[in-house]
PDB file of N, CA and C in Angstrom:
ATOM      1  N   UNK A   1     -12.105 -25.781  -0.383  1.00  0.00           N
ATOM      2  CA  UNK A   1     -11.632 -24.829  -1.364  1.00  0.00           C
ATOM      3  C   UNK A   1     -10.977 -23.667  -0.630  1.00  0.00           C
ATOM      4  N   UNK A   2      -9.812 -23.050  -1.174  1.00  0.00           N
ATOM      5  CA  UNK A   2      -9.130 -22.065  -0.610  1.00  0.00           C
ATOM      6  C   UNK A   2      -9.670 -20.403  -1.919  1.00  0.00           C
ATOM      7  N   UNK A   3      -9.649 -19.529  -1.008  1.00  0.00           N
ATOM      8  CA  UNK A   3     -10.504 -18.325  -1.720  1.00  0.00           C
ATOM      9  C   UNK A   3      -8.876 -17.479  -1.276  1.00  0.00           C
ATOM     10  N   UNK A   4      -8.905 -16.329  -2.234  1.00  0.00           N
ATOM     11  CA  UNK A   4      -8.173 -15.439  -1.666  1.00  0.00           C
ATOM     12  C   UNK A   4      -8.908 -14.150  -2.182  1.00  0.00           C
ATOM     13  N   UNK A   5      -8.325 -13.289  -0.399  1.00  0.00           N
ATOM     14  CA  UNK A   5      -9.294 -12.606   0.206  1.00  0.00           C
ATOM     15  C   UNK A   5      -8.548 -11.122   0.499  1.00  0.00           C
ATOM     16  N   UNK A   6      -8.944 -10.201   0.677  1.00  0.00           N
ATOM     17  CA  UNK A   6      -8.691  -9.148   1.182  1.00  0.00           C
ATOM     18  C   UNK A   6      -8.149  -8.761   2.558  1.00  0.00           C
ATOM     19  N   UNK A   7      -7.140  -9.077   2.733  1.00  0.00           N
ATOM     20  CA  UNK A   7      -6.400  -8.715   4.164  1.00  0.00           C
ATOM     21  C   UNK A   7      -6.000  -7.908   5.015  1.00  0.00           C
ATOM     22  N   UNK A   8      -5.722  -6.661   3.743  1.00  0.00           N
ATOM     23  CA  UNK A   8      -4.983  -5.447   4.055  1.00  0.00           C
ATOM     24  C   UNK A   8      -5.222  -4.337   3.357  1.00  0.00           C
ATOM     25  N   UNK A   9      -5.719  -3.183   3.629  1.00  0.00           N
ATOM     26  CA  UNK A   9      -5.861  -1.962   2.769  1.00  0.00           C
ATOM     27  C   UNK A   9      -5.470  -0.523   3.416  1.00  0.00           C
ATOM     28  N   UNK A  10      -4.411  -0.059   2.756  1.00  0.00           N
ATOM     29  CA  UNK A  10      -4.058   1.313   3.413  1.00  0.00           C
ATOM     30  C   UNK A  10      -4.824   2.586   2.052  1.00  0.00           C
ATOM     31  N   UNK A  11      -5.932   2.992   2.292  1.00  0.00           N
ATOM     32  CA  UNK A  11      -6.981   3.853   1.362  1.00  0.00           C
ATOM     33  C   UNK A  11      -6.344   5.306   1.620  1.00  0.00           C
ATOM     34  N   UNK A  12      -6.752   5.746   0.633  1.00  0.00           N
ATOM     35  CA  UNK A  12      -6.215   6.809  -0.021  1.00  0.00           C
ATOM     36  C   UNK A  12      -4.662   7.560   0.528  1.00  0.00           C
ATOM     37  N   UNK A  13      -4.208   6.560   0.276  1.00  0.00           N
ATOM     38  CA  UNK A  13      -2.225   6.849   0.639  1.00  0.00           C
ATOM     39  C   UNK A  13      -2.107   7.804  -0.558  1.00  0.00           C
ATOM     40  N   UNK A  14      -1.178   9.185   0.216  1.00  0.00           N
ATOM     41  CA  UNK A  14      -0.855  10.197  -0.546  1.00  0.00           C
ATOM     42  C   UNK A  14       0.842   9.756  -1.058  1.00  0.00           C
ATOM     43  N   UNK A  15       0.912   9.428  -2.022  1.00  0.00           N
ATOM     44  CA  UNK A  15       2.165   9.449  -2.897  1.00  0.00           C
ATOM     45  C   UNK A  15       2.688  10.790  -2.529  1.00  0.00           C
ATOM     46  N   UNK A  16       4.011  10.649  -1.595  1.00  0.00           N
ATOM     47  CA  UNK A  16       4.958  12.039  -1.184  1.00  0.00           C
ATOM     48  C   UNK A  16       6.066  11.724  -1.945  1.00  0.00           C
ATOM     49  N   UNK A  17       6.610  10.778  -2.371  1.00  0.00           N
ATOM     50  CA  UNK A  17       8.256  10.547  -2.823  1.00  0.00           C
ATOM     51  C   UNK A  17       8.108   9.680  -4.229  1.00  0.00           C
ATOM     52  N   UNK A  18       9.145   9.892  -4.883  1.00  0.00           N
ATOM     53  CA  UNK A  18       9.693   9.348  -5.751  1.00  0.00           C
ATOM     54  C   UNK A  18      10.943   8.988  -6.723  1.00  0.00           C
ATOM     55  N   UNK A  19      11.471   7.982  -6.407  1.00  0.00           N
ATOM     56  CA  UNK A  19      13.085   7.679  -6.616  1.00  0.00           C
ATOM     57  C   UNK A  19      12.984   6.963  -8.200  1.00  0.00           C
ATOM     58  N   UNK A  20      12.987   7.108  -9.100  1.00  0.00           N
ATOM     59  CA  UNK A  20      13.132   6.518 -10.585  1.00  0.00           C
ATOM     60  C   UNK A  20      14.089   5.218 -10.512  1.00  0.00           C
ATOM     61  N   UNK A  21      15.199   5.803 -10.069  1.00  0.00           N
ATOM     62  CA  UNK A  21      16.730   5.163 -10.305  1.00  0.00           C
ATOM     63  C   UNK A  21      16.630   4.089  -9.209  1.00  0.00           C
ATOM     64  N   UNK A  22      15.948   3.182  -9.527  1.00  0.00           N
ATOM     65  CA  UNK A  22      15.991   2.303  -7.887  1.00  0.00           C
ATOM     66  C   UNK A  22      14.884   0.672  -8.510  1.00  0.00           C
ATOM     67  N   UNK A  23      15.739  -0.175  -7.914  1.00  0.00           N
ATOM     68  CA  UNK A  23      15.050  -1.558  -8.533  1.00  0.00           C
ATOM     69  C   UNK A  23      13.775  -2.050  -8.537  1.00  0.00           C
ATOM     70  N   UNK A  24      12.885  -0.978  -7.681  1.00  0.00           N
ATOM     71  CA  UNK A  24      11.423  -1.343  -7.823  1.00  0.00           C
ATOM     72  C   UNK A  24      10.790  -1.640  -6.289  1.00  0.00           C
ATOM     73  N   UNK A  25       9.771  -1.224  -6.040  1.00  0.00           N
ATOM     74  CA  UNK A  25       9.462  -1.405  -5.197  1.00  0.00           C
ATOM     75  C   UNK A  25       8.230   0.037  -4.289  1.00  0.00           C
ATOM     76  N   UNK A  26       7.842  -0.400  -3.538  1.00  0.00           N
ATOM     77  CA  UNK A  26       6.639   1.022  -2.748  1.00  0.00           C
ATOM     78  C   UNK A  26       7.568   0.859  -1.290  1.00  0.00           C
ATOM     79  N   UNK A  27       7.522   2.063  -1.041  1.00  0.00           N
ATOM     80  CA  UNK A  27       8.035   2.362   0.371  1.00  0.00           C
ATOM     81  C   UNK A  27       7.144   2.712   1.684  1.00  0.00           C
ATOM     82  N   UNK A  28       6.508   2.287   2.138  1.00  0.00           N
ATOM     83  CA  UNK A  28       5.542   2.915   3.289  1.00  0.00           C
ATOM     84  C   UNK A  28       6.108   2.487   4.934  1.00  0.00           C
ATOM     85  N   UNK A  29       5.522   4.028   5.143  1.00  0.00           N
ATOM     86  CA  UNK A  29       5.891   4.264   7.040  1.00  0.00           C
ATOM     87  C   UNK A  29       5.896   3.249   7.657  1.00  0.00           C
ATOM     88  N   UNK A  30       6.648   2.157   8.225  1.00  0.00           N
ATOM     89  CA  UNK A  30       6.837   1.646   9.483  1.00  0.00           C
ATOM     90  C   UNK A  30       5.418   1.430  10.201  1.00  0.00           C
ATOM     91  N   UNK A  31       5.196   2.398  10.903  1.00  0.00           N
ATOM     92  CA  UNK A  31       3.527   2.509  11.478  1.00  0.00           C
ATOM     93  C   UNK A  31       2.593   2.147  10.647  1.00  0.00           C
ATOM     94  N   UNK A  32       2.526   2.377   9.687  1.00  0.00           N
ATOM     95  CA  UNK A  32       1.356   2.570   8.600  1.00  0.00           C
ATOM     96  C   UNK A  32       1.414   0.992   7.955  1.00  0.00           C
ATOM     97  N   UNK A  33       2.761   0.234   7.759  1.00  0.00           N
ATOM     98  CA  UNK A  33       2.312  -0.910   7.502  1.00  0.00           C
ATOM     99  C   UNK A  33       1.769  -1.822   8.847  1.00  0.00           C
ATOM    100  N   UNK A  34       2.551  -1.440   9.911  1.00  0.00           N
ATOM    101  CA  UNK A  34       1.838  -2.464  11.145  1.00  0.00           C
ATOM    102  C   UNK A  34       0.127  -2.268  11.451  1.00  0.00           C
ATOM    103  N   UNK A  35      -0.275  -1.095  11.517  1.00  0.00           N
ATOM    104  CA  UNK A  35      -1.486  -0.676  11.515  1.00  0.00           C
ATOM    105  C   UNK A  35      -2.564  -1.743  10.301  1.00  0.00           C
ATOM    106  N   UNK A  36      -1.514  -1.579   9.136  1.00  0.00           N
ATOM    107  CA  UNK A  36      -2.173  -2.548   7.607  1.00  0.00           C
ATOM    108  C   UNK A  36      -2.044  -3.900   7.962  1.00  0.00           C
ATOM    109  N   UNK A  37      -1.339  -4.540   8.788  1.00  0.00           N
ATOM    110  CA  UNK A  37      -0.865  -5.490   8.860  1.00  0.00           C
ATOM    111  C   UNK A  37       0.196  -6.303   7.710  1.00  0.00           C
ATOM    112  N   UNK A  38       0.972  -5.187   6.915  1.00  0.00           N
ATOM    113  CA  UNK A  38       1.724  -5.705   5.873  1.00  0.00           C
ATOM    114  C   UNK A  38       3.341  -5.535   6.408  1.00  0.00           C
ATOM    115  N   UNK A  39       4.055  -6.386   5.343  1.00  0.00           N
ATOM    116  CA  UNK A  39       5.386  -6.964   6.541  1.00  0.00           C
ATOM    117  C   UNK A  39       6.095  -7.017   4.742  1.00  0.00           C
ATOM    118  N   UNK A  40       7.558  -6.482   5.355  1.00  0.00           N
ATOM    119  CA  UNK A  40       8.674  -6.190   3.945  1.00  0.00           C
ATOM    120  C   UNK A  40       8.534  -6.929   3.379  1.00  0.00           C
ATOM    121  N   UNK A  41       8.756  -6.647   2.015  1.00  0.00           N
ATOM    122  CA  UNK A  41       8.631  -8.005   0.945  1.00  0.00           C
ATOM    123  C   UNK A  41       7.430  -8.695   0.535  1.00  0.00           C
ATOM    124  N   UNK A  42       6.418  -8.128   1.393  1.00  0.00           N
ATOM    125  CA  UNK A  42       5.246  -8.874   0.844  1.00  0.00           C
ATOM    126  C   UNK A  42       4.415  -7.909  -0.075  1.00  0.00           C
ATOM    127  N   UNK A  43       3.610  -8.733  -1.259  1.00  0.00           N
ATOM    128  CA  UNK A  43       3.301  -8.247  -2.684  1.00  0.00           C
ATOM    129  C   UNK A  43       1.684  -7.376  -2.083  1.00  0.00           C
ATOM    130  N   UNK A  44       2.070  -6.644  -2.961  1.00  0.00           N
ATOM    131  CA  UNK A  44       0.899  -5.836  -2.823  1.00  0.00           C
ATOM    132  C   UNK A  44       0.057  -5.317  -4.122  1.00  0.00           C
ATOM    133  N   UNK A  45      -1.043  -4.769  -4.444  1.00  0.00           N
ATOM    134  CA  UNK A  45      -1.734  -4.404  -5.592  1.00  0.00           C
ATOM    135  C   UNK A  45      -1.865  -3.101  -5.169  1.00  0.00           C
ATOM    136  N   UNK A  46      -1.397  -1.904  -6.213  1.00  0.00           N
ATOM    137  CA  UNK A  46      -1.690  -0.811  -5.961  1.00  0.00           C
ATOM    138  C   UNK A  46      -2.553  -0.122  -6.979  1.00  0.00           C
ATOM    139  N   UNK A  47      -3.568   0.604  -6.724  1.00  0.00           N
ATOM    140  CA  UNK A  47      -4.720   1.172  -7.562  1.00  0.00           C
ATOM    141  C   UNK A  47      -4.046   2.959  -7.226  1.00  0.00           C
ATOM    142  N   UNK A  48      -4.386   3.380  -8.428  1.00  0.00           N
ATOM    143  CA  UNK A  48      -3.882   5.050  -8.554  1.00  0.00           C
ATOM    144  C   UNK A  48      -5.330   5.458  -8.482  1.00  0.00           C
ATOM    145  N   UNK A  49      -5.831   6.132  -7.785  1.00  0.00           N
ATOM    146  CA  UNK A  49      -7.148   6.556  -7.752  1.00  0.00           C
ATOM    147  C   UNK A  49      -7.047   7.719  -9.307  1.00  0.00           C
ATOM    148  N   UNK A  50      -5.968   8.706  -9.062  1.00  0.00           N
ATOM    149  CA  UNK A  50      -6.234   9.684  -9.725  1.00  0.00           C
ATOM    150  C   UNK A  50      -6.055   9.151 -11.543  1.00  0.00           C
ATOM    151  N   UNK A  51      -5.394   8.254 -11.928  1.00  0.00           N
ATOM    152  CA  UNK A  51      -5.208   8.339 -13.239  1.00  0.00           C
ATOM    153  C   UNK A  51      -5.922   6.701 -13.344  1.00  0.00           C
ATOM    154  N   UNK A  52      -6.096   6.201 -12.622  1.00  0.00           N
ATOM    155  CA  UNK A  52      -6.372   4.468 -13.459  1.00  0.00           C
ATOM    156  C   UNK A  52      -5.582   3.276 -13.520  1.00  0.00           C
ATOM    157  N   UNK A  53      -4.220   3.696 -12.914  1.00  0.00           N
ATOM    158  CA  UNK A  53      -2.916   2.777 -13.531  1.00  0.00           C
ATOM    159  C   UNK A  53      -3.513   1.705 -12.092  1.00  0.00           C
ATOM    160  N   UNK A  54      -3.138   0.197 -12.452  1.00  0.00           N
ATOM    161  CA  UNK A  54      -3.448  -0.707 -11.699  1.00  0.00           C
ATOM    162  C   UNK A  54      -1.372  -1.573 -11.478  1.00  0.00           C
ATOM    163  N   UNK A  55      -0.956  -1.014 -10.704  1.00  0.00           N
ATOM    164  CA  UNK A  55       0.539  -2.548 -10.602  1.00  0.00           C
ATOM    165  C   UNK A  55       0.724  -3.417  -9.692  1.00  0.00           C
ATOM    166  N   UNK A  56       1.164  -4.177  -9.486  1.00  0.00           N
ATOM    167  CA  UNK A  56       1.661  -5.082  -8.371  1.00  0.00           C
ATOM    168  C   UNK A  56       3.797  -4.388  -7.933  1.00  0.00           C
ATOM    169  N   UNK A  57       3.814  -4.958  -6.859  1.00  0.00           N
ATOM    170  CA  UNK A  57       4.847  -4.436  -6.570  1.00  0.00           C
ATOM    171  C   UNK A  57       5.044  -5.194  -5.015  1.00  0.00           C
ATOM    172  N   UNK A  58       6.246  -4.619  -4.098  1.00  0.00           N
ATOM    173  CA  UNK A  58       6.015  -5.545  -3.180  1.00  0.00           C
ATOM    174  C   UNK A  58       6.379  -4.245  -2.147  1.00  0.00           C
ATOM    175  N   UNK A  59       6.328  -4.661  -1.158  1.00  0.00           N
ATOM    176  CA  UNK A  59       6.764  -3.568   0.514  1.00  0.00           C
ATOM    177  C   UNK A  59       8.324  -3.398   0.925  1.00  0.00           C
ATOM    178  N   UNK A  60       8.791  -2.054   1.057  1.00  0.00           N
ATOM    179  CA  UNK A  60       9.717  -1.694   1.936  1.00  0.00           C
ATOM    180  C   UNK A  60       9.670  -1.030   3.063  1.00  0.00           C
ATOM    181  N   UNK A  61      10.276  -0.946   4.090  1.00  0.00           N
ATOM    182  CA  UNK A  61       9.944  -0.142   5.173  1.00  0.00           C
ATOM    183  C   UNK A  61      10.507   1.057   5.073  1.00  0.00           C
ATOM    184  N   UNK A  62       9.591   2.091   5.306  1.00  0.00           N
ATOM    185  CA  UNK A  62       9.956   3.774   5.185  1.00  0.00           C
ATOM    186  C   UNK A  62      10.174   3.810   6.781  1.00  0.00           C
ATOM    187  N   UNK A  63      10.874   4.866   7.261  1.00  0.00           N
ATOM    188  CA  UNK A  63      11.269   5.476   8.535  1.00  0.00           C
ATOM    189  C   UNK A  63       9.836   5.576   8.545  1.00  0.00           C
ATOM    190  N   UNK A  64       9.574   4.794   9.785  1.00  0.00           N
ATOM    191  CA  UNK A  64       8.678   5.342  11.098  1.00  0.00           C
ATOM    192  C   UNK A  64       8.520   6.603  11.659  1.00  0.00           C
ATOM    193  N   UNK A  65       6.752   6.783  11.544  1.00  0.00           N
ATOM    194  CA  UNK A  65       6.473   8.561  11.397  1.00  0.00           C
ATOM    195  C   UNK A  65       6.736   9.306  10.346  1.00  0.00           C
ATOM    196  N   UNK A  66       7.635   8.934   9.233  1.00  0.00           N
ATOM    197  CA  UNK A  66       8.061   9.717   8.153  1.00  0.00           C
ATOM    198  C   UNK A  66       6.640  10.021   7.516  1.00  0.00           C
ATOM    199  N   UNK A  67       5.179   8.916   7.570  1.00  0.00           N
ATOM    200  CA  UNK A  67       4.197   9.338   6.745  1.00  0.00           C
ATOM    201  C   UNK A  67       4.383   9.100   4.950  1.00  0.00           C
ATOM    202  N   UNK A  68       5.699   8.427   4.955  1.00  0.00           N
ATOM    203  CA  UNK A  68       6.005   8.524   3.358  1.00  0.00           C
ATOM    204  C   UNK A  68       5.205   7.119   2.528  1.00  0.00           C
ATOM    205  N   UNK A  69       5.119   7.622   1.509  1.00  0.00           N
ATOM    206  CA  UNK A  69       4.561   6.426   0.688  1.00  0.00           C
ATOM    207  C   UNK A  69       4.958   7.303  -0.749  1.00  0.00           C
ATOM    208  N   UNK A  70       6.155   5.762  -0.814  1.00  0.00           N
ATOM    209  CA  UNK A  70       6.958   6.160  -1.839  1.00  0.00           C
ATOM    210  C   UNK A  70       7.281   5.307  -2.770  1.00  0.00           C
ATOM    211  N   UNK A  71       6.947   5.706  -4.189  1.00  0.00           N
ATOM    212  CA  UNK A  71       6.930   5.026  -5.231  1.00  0.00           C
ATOM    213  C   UNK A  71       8.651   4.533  -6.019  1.00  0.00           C
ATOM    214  N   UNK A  72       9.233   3.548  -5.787  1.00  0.00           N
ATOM    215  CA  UNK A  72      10.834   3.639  -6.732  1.00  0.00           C
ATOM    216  C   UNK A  72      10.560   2.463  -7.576  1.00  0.00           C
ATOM    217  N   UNK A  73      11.713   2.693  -8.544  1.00  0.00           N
ATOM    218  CA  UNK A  73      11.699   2.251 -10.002  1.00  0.00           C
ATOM    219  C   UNK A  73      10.504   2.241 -10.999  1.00  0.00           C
ATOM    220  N   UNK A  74      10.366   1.817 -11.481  1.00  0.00           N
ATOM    221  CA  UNK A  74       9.008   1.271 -12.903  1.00  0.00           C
ATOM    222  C   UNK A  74       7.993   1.528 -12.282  1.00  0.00           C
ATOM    223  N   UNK A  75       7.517   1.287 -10.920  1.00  0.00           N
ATOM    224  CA  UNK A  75       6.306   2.135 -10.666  1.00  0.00           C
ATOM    225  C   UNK A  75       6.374   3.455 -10.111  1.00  0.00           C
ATOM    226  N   UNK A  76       7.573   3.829 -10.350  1.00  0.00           N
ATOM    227  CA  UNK A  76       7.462   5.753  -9.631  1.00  0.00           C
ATOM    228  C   UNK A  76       7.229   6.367 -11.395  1.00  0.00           C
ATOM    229  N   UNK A  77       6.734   5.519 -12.258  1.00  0.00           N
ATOM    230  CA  UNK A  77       6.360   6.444 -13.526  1.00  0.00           C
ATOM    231  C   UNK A  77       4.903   6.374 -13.912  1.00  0.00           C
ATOM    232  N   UNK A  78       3.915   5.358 -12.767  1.00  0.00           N
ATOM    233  CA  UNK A  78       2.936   5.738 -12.940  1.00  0.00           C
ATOM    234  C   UNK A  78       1.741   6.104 -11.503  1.00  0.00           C
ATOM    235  N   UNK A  79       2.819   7.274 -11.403  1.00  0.00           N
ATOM    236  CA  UNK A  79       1.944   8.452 -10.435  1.00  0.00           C
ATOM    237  C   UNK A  79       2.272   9.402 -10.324  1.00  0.00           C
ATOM    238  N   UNK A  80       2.505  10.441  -9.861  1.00  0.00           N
ATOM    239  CA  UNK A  80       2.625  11.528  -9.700  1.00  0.00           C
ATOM    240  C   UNK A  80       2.675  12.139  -8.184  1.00  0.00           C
ATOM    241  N   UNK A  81       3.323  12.744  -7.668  1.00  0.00           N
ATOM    242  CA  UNK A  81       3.106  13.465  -6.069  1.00  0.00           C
ATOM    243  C   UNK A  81       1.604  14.027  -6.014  1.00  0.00           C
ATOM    244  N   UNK A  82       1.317  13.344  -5.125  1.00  0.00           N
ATOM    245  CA  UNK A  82      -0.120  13.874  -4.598  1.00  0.00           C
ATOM    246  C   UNK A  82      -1.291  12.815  -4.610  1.00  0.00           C
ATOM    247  N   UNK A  83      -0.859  12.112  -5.766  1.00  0.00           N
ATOM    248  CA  UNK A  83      -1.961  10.750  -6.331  1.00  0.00           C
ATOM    249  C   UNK A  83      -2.289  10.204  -4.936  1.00  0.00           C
ATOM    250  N   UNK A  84      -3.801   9.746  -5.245  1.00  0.00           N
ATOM    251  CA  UNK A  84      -4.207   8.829  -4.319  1.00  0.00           C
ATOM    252  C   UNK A  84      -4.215   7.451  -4.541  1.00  0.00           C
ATOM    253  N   UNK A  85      -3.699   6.760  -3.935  1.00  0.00           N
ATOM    254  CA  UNK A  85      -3.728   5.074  -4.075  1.00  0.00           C
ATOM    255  C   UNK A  85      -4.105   4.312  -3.142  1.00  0.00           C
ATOM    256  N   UNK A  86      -4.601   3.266  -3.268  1.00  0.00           N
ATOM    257  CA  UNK A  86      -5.374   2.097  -2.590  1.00  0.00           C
ATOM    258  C   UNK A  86      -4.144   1.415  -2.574  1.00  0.00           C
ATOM    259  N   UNK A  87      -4.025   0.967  -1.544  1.00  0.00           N
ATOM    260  CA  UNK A  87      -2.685  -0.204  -1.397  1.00  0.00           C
ATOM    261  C   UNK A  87      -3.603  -1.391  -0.750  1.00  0.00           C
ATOM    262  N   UNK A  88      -3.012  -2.849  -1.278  1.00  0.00           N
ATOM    263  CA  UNK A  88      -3.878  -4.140  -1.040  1.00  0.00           C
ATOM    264  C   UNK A  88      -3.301  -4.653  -0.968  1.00  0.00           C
ATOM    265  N   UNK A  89      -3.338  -5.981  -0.038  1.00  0.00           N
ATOM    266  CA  UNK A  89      -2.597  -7.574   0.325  1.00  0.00           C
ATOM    267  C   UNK A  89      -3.777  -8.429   0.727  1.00  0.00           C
ATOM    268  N   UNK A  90      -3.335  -9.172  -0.309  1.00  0.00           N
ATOM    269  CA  UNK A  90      -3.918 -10.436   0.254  1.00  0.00           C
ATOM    270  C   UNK A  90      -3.548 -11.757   0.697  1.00  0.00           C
ATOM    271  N   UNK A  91      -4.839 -12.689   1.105  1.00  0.00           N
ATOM    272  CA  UNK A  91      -4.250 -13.844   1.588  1.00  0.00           C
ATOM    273  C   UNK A  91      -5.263 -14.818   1.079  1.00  0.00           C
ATOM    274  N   UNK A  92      -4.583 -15.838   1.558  1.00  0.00           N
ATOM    275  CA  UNK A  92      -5.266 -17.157   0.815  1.00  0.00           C
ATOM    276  C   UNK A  92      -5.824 -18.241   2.455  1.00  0.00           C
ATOM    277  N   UNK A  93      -7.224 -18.001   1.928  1.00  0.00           N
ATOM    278  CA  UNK A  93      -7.983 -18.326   2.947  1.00  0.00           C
ATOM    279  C   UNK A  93      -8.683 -19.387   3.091  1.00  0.00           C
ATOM    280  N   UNK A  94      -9.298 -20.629   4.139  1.00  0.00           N
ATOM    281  CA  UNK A  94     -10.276 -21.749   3.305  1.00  0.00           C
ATOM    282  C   UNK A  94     -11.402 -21.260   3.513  1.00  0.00           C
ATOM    283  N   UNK A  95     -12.105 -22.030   2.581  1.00  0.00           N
ATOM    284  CA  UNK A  95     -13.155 -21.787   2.705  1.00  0.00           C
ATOM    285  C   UNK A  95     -13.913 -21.996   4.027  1.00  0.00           C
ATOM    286  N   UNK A  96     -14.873 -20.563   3.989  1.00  0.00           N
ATOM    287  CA  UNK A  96     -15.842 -20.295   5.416  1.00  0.00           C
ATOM    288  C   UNK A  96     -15.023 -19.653   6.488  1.00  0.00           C
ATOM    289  N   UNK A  97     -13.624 -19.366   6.382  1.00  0.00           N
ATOM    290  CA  UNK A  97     -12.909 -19.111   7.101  1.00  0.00           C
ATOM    291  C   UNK A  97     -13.379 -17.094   7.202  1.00  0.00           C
ATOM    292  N   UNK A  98     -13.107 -16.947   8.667  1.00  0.00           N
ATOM    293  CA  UNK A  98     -13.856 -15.740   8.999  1.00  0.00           C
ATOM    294  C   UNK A  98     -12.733 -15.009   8.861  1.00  0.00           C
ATOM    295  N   UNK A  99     -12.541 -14.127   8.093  1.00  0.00           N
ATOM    296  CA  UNK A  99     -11.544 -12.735   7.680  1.00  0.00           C
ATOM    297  C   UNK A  99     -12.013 -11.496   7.956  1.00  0.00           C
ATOM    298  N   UNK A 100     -11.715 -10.863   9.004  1.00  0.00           N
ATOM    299  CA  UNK A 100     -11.965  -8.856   9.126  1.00  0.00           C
ATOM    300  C   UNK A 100     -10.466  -8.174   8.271  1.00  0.00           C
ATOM    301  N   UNK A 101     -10.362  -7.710   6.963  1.00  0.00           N
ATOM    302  CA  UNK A 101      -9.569  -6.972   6.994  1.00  0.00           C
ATOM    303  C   UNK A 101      -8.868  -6.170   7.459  1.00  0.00           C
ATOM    304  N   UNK A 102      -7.134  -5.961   7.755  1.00  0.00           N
ATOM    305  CA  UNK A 102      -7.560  -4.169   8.232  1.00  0.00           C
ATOM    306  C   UNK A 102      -7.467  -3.492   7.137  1.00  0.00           C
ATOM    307  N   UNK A 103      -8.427  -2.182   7.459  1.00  0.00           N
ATOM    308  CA  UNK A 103      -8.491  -1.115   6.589  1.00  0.00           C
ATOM    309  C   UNK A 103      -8.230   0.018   7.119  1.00  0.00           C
ATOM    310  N   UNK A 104      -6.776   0.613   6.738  1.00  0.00           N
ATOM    311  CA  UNK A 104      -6.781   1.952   7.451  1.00  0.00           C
ATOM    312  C   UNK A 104      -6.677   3.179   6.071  1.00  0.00           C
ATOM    313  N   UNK A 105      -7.614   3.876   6.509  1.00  0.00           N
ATOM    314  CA  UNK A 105      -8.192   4.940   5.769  1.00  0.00           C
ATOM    315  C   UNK A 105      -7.316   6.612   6.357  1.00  0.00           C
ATOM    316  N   UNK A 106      -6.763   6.671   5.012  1.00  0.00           N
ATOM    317  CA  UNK A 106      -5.720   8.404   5.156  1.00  0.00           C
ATOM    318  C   UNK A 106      -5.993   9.320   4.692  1.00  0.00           C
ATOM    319  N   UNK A 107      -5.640  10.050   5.640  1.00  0.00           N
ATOM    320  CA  UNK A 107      -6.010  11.862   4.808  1.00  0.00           C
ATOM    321  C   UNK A 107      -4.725  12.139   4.085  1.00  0.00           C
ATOM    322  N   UNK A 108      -4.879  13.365   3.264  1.00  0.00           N
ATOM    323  CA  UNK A 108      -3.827  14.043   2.585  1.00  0.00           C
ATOM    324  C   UNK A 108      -2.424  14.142   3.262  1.00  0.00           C
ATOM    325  N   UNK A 109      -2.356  14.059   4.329  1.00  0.00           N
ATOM    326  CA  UNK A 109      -0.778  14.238   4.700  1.00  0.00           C
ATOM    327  C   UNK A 109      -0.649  12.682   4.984  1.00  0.00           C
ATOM    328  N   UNK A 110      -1.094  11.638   4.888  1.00  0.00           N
ATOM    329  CA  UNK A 110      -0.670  10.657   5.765  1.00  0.00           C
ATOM    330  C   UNK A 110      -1.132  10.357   6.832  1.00  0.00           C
ATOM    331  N   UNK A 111      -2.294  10.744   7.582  1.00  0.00           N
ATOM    332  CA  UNK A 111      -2.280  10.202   8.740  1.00  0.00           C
ATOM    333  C   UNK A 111      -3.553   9.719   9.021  1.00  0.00           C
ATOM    334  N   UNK A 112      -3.974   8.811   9.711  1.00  0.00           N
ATOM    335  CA  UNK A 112      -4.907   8.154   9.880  1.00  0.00           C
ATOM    336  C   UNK A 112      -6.143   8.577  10.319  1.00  0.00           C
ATOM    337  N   UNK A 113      -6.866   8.533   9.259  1.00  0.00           N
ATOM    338  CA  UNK A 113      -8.547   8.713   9.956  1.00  0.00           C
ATOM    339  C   UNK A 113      -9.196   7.946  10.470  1.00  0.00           C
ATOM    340  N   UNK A 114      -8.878   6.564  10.083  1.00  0.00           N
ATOM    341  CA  UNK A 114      -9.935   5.405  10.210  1.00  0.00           C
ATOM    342  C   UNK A 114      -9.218   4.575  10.209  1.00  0.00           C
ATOM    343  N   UNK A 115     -10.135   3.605  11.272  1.00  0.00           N
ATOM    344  CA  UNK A 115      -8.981   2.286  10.899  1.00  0.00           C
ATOM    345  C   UNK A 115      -9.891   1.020  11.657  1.00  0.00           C
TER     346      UNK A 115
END
């Protein structure tokens, strides 16, 4: 049996940007996805800590060091600058198969506490 599993989590990403006018998509730092282990184009689940909103969406690469995590199109209308969000990827694993997530854990500006 194949399980799918928790692969990737960038915790409490501070929402800095937001582009409306744009086909959809989350933007995060260069660094910040290699650290996550997440790679362009791949789907992600994002949790809004502050209001509840749950979407799927997929990865773009933000300038490296920029620290940005940035919401465009249909999901830059459910957050706000400042919101905290859980960003998630997963994978599809067999069973018994040994998985360590990474989890890198952020402070308010972006930058890494934990990981």
């Amino acid at each position: 049996m194949q399980r799918i599993i928790l692969k990737s989590k960038l915790h409490m990403a501070r929402v800095n940007k937001k582009v409306l006018d744009y086909e959809g998509s989350i933007e995060i730092d260069e660094e910040l996805m290699e650290l996550a282990d997440l790679v362009e184009g791949e789907k992600v689940l994002v949790a809004n800590v502050d209001n509840g909103e749950r979407f799927e969406t997929y990865v773009i690469k933000g300038k490296r060091g920029s620290r940005v995590i940035g919401l465009n199109g249909a999901s830059a209308r459910l957050a706000e600058i400042g919101d905290r969000l859980i960003i998630m990827a997963f994978g599809i694993f067999e069973e018994g198969e040994k998985v360590e997530p990474r989890i890198v854990v952020l402070d308010e500006e972006n930058r890494v506490v934990r990981r």
